[in-house]
C-alpha atoms as a PDB file:
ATOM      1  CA  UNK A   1       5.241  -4.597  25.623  1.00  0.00           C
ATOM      2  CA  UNK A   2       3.133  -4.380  28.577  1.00  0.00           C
ATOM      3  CA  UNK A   3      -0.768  -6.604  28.238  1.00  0.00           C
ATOM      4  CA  UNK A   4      -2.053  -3.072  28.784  1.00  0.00           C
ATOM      5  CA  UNK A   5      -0.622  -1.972  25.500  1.00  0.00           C
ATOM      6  CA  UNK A   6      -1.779  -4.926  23.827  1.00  0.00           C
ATOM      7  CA  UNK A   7      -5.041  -4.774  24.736  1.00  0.00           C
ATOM      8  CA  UNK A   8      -5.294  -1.244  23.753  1.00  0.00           C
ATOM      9  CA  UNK A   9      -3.540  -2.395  20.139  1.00  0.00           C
ATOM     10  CA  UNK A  10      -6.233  -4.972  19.929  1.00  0.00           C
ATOM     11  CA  UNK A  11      -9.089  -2.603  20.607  1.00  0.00           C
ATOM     12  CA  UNK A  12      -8.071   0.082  18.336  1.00  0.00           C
ATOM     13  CA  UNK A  13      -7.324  -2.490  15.157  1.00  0.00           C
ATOM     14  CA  UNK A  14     -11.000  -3.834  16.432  1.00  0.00           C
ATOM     15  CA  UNK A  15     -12.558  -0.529  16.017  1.00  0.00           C
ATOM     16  CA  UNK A  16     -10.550   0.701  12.894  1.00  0.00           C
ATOM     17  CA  UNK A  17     -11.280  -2.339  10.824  1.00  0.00           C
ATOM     18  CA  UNK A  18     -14.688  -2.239  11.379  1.00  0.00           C
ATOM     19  CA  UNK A  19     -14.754   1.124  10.639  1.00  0.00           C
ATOM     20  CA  UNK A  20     -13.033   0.616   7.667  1.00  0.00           C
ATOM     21  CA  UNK A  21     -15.489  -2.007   6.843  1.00  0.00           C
ATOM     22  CA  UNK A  22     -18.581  -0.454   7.165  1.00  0.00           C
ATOM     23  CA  UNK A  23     -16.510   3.060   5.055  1.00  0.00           C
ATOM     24  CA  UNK A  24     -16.056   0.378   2.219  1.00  0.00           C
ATOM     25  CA  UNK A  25     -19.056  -1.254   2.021  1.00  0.00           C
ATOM     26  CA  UNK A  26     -19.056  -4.954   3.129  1.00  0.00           C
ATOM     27  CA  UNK A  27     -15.949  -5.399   3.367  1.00  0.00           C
ATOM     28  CA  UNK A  28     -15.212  -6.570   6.537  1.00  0.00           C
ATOM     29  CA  UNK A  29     -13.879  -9.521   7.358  1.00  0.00           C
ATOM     30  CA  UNK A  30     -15.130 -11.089  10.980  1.00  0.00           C
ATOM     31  CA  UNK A  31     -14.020 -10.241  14.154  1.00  0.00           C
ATOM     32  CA  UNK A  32     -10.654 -11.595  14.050  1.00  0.00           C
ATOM     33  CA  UNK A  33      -9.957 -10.000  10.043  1.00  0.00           C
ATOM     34  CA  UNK A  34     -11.026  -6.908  11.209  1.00  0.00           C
ATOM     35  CA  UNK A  35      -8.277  -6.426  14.136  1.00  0.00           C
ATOM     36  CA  UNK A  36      -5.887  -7.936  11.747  1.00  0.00           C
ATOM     37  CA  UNK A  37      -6.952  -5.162   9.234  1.00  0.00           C
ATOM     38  CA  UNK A  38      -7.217  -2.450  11.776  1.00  0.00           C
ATOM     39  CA  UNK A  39      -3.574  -3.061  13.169  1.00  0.00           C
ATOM     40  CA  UNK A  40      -2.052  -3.429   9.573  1.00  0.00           C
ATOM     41  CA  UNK A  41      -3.679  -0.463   8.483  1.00  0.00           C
ATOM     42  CA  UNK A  42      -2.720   1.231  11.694  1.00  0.00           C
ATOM     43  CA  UNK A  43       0.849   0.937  10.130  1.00  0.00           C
ATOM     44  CA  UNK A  44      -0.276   2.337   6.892  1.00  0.00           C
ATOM     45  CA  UNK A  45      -2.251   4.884   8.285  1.00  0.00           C
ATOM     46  CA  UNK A  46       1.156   6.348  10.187  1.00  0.00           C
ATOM     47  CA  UNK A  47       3.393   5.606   7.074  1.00  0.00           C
ATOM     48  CA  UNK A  48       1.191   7.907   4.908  1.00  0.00           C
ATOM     49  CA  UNK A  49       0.579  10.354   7.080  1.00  0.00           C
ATOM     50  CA  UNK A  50       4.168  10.422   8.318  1.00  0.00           C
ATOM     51  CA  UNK A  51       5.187  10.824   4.587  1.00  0.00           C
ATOM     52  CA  UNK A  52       2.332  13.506   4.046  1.00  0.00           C
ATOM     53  CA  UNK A  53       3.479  15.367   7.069  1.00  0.00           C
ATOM     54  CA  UNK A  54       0.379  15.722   8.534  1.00  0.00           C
ATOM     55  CA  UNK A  55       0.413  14.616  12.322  1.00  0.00           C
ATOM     56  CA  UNK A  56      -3.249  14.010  14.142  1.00  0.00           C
ATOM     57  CA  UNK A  57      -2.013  14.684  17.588  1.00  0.00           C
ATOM     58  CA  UNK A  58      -1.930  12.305  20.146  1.00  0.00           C
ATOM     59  CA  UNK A  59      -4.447  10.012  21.959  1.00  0.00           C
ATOM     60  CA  UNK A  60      -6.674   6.899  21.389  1.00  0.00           C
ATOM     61  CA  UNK A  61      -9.465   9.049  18.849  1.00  0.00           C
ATOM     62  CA  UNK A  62      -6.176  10.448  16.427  1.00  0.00           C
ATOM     63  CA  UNK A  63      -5.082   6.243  16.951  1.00  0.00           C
ATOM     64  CA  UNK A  64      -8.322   5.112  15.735  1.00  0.00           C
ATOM     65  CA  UNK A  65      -8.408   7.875  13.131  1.00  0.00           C
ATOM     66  CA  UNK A  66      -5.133   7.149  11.227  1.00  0.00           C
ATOM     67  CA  UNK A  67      -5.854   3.356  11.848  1.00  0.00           C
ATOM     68  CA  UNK A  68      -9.224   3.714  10.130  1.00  0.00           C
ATOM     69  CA  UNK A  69      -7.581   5.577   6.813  1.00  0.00           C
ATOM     70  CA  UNK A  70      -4.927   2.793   6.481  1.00  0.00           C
ATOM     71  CA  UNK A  71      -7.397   0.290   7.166  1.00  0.00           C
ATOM     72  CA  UNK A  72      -9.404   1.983   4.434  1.00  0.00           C
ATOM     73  CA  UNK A  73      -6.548   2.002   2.287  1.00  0.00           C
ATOM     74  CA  UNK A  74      -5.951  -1.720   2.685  1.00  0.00           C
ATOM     75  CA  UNK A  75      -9.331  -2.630   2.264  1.00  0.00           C
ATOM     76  CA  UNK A  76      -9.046  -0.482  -1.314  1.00  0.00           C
ATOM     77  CA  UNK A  77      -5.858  -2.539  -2.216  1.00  0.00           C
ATOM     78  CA  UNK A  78      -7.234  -6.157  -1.538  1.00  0.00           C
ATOM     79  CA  UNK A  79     -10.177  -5.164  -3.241  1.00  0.00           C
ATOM     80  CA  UNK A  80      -8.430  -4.177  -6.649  1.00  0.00           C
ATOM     81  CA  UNK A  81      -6.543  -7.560  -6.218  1.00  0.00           C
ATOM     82  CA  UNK A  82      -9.414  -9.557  -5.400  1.00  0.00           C
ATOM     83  CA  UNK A  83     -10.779  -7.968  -8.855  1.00  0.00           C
END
């Protein structure tokens, strides 16, 4: 993987956690949580909308987009846990 890709990676987890965290109120989790959030909901953001068969096209905005519902999603999980 080229730095160029990983920078990119870093920059969309960036933006979809704090998306995420500002969708679900409070819940983010610092600058370094919310890449960690954004890139793990990046994964469940393409899982569920592989397995809904829904495809968002390509480029950095449909990236950011199915990052953000994953990260959403995650942020929903750890918050019935944290309960």
């Amino acid at each position: 993987m080229a730095i160029e890709s990983i920078i990119v990676l870093l920059i969309i987890g960036l933006i979809a956690g704090w998306l995420a965290g500002k969708i679900m109120r409070g819940a983010g989790f610092g600058l370094v949580g919310n890449i960690v959030v954004g890139i793990v909901g990046a994964f469940i953001g393409s899982y569920v909308l592989g397995a809904l068969g829904v495809g968002l096209g390509g480029g950095i905005i449909s990236a950011i987009v199915g990052a953000t519902l994953g990260a959403v999603i995650l942020l929903f999980i750890i918050g019935l846990i944290k309960r």
